[in-house]
N, C-alpha and C. Protein backbone atom coordinates (compact mmCIF):
# COMPACT_ATOMS: atom_id res chain seq x y z
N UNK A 1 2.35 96.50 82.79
CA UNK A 1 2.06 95.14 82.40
C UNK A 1 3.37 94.37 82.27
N UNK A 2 3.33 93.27 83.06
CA UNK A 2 4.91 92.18 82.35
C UNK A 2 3.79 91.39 82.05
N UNK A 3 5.38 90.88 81.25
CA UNK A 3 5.47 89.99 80.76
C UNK A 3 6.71 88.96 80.56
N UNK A 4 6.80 87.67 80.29
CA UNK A 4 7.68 86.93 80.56
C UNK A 4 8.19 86.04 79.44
N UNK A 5 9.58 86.09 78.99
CA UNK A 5 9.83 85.46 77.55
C UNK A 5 10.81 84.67 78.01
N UNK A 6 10.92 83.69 77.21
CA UNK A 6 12.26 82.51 77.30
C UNK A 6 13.36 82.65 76.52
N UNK A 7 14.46 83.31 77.45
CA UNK A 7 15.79 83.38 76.41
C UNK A 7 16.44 82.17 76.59
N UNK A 8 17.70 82.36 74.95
CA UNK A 8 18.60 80.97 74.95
C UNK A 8 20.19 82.02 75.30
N UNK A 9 20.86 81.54 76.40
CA UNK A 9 22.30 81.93 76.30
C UNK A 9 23.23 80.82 75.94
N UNK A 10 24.42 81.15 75.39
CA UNK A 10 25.04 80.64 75.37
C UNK A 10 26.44 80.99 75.29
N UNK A 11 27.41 80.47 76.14
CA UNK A 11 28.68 80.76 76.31
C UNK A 11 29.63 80.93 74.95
N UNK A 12 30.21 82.21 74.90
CA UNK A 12 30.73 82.14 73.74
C UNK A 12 32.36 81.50 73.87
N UNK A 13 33.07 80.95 73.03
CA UNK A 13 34.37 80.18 73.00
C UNK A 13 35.29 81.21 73.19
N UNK A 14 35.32 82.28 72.82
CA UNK A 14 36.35 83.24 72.91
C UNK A 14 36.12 84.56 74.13
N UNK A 15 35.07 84.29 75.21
CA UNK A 15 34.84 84.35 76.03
C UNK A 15 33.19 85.18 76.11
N UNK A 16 32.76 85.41 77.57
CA UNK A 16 31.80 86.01 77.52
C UNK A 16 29.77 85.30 76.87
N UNK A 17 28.81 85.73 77.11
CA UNK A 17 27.99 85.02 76.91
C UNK A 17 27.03 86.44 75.84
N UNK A 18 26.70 84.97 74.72
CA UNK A 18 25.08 85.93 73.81
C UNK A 18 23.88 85.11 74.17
N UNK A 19 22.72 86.00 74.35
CA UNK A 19 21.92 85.79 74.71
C UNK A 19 20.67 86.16 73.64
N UNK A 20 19.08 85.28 73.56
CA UNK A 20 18.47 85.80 72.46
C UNK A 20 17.33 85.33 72.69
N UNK A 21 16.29 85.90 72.25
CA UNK A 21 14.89 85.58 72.76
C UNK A 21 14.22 84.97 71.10
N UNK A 22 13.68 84.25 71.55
CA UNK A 22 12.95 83.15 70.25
C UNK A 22 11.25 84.14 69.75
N UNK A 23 11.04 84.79 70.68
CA UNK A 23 10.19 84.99 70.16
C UNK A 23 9.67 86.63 69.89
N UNK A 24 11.04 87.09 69.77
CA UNK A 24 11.37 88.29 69.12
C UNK A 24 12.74 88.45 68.11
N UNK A 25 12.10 88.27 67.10
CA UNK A 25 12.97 88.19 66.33
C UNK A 25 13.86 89.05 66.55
N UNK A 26 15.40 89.45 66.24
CA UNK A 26 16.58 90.26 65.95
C UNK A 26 16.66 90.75 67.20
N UNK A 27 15.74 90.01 68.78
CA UNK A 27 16.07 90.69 69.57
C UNK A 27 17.58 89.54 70.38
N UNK A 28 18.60 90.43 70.36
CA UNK A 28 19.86 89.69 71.32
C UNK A 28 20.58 90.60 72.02
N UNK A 29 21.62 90.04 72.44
CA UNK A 29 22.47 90.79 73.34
C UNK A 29 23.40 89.89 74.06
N UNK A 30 24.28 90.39 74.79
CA UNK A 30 25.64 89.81 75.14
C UNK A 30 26.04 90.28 76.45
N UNK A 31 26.98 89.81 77.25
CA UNK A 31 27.30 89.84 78.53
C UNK A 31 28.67 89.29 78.86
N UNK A 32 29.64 89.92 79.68
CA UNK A 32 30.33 89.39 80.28
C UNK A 32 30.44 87.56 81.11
N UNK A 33 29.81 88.46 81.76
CA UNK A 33 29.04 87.13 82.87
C UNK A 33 27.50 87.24 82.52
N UNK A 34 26.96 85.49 83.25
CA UNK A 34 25.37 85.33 82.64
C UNK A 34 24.52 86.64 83.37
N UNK A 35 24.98 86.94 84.29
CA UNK A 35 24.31 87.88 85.11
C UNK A 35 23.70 89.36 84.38
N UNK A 36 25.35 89.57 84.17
CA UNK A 36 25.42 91.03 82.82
C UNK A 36 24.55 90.96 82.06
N UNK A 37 24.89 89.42 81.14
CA UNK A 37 23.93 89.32 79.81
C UNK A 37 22.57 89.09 80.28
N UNK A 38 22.03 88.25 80.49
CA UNK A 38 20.48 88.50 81.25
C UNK A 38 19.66 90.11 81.55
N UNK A 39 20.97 90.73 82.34
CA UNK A 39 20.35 92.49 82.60
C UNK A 39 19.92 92.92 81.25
N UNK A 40 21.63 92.90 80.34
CA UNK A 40 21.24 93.59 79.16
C UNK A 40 20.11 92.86 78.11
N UNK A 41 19.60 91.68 78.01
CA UNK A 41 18.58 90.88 77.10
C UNK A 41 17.49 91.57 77.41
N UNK A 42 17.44 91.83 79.07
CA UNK A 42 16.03 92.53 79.49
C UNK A 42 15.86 93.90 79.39
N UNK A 43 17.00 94.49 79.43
CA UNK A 43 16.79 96.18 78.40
C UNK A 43 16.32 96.18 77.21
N UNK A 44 17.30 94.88 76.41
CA UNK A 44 16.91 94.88 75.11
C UNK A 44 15.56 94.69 74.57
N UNK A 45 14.53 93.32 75.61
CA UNK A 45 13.44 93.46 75.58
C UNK A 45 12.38 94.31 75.37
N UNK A 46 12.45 95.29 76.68
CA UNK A 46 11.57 96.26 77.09
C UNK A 46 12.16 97.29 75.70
N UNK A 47 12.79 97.74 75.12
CA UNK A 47 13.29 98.60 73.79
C UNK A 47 12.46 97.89 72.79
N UNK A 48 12.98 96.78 72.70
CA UNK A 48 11.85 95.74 71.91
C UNK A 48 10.04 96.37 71.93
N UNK A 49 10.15 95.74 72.76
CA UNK A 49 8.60 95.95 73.07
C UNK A 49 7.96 97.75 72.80
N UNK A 50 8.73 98.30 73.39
CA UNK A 50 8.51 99.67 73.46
C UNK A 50 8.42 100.41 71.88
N UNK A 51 9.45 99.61 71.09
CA UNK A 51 9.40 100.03 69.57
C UNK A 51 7.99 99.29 69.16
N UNK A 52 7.51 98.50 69.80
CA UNK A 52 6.37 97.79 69.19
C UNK A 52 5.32 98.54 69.19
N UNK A 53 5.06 99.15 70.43
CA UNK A 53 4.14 100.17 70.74
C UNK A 53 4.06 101.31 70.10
N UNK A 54 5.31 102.04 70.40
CA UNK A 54 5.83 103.41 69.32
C UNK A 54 4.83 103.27 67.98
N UNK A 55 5.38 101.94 67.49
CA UNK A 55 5.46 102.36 66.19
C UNK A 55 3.91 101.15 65.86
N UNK A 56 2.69 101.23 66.91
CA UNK A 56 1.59 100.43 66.25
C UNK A 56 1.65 99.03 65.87
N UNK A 57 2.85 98.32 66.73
CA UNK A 57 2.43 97.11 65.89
C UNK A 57 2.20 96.52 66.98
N UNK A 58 2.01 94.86 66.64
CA UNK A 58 1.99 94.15 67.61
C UNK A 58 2.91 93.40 68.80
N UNK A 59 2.14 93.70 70.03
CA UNK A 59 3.06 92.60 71.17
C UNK A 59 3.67 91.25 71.14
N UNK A 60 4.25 90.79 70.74
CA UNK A 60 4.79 89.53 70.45
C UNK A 60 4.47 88.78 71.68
N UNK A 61 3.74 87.95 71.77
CA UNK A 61 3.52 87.02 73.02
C UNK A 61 4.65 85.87 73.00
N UNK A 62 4.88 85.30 74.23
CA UNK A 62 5.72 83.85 73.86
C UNK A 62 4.41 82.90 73.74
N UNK A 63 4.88 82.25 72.39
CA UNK A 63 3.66 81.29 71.69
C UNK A 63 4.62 79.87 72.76
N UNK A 64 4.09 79.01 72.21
CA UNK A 64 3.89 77.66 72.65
C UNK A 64 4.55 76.48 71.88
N UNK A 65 6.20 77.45 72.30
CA UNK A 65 7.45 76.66 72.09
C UNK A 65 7.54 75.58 72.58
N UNK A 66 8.27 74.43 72.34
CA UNK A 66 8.33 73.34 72.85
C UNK A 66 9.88 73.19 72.45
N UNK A 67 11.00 73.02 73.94
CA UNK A 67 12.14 72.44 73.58
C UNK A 67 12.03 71.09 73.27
N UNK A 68 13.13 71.06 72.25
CA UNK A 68 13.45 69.48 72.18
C UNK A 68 15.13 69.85 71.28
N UNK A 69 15.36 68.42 71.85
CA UNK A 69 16.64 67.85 71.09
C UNK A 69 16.19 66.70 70.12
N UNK A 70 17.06 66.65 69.04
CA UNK A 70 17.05 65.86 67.51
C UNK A 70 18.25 65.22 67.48
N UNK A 71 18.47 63.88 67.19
CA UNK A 71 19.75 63.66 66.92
C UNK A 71 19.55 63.61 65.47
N UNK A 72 20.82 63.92 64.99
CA UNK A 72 20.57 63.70 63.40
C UNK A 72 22.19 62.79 62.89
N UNK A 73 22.40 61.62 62.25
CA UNK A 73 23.01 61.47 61.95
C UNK A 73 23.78 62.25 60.46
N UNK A 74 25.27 62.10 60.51
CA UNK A 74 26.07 62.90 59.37
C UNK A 74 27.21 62.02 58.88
């Protein structure tokens, strides 16, 4: 069975990229290049998921996120 989740990367300042899925909690991971990090998010996933199973709980679906941007004044 796949399934398909929406990660956020982002370039880190001191080099290299983290990557993290919204709708698994504590699930992240990191990469050289976006390429790297993407591979490893999707190991991390399927581990994810696989502990879900293991251990009886539930599949985390991607619910019905909606991006947006906020400006907020400061």
């Amino acid at each position: 069975m796949a399934s398909n989740y929406r990660v956020i990367m982002e370039q880190e300042p001191e080099g290299g990229y983290s990557v993290w899925v919204p709708a698994l909690p504590g699930c992240l991971s990191q990469g050289e290049t976006p390429e790297e990090a993407l591979a490893n998010i999707r190991e991390a996933i399927q581990c994810y998921l696989q502990s879900c199973l293991k251990h009886g709980e539930p599949v985390p679906q991607e619910g019905s996120m909606v991006d947006a941007m906020v400006e907020v004044a400061v």
